[in-house]
Protein backbone atom coordinates (compact mmCIF):
# COMPACT_ATOMS: atom_id res chain seq x y z
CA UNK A 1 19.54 18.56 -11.84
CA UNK A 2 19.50 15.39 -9.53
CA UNK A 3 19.83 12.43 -10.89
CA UNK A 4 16.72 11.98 -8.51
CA UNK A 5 15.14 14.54 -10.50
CA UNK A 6 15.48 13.32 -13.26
CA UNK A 7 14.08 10.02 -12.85
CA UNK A 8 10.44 12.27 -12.47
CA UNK A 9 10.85 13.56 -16.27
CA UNK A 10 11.46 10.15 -17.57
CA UNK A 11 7.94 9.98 -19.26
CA UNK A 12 7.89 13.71 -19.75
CA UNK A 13 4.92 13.43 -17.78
CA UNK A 14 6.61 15.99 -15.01
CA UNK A 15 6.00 13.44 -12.46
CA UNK A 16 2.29 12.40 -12.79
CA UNK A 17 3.32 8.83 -12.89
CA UNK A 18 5.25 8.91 -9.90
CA UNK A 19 2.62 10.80 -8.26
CA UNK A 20 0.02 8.09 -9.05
CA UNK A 21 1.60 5.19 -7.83
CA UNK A 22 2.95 6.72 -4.94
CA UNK A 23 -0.73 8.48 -4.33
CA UNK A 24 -2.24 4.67 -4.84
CA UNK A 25 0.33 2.44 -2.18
CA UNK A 26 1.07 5.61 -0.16
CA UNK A 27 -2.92 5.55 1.06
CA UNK A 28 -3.11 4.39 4.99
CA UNK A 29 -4.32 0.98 3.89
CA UNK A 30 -2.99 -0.43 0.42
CA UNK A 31 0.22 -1.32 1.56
CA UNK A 32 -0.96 -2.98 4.83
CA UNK A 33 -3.09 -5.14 2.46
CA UNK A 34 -0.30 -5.92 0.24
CA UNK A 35 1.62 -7.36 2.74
CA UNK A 36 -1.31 -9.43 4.47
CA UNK A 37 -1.28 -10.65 1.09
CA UNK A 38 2.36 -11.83 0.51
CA UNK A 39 2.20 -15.49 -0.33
CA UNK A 40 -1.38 -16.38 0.87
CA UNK A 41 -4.76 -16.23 -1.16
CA UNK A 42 -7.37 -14.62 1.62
CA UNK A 43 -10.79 -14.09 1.72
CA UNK A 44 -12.29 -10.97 2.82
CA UNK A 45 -13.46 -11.61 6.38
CA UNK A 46 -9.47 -13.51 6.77
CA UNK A 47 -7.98 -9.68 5.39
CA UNK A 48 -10.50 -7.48 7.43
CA UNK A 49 -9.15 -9.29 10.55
CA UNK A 50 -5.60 -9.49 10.16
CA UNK A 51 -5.59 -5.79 9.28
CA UNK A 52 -6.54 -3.92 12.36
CA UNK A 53 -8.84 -0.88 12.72
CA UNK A 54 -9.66 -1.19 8.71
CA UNK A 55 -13.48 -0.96 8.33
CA UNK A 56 -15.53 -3.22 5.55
CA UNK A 57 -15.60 0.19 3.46
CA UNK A 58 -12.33 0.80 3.47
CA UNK A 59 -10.78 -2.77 3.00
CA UNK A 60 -13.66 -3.09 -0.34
CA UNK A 61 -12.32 0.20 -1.67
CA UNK A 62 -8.81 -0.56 -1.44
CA UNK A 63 -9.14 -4.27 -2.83
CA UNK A 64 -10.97 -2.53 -5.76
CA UNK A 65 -8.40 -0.22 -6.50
CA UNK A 66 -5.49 -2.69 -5.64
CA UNK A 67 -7.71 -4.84 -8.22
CA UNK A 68 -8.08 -2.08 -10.84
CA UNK A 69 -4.16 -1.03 -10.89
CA UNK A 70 -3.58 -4.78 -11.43
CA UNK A 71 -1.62 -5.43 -8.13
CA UNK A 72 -4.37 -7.97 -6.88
CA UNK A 73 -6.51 -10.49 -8.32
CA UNK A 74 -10.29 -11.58 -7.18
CA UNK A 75 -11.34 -14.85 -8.07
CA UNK A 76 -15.29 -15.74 -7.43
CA UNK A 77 -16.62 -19.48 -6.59
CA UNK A 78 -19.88 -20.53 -7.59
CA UNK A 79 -20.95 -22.08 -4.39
CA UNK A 80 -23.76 -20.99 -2.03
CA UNK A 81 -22.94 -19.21 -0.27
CA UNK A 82 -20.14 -17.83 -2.69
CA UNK A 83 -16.69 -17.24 -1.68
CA UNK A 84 -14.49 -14.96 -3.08
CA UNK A 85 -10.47 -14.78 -2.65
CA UNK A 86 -7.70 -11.87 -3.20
CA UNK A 87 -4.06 -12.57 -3.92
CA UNK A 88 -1.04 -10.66 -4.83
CA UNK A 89 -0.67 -10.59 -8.84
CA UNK A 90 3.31 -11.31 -10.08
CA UNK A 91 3.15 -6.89 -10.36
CA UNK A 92 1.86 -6.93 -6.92
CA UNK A 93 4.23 -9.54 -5.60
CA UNK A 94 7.36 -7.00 -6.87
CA UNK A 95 6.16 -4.34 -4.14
CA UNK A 96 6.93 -6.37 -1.63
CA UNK A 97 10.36 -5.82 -1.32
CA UNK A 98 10.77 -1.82 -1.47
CA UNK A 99 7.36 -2.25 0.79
CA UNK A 100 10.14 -3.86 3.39
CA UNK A 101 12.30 -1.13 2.73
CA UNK A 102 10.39 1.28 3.54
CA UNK A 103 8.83 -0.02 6.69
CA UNK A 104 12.04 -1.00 7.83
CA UNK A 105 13.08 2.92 7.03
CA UNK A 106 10.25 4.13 8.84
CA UNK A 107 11.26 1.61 12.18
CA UNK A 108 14.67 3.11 12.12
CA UNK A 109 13.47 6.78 12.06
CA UNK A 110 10.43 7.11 13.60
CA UNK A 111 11.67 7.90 17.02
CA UNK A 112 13.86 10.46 15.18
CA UNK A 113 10.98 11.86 13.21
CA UNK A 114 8.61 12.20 16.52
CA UNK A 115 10.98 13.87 18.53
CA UNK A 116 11.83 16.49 15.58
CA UNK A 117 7.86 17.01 15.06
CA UNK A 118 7.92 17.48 18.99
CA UNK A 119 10.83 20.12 18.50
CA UNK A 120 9.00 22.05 16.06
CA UNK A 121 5.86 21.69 18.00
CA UNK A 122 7.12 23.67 20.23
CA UNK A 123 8.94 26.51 18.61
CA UNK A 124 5.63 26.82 17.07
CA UNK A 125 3.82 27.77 20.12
């Protein structure tokens, strides 16, 4: 056994809590919104356009989950007309950094990555 593997029967879950963090900030949009986030309070309309191609639908859903999982925090004004603001919670701020990390990974070895998928592309045919 890895020690990899290992680290997936920690709970003695076989993995589901892995699997439901990575299925929550592996989505095409949480982790974009995470790091929109890092160190600024935003309001919806600031999020929406700083994160391109992400529709109203999407950018609600994902705040709600973000929200639900505890890795983002709404806070409501009472003013007319009312404004509401997201920020990272202290969970949500400790993403950040293996966020990097991985977008830094996926920099390095994209052209890699596209030129295998090419590759096999073309076996395939």
């Amino acid at each position: 056994m890895s020690k990899y593997e290992k680290s997936c029967l920690i709970r003695g879950d076989g993995g589901r809590a892995i699997r439901g963090i990575l299925d929550r900030i592996g989505d095409k949009w949480s982790l974009l919104v995470v790091a929109t986030l890092d160190g600024e309070r935003m309001r919806f309309t600031q999020l929406q356009q700083r994160i391109p191609g992400v529709s109203q639908r999407m950018l609600t859903r994902t705040l709600r989950h973000l929200e639900r999982d505890g890795l983002v925090s709404r806070q409501v004004f009472a003013e007319v007309p009312p404004r509401v603001e997201y920020q990272l919670t202290d969970t949500g701020r400790t993403l950040i950094g293996p966020a990097v990390t991985l977008a830094e990974w996926a920099v390095e070895h994209n052209p890699d990555i596209e030129r295998n998928q090419q590759a096999y592309d073309l076996r395939e045919r």
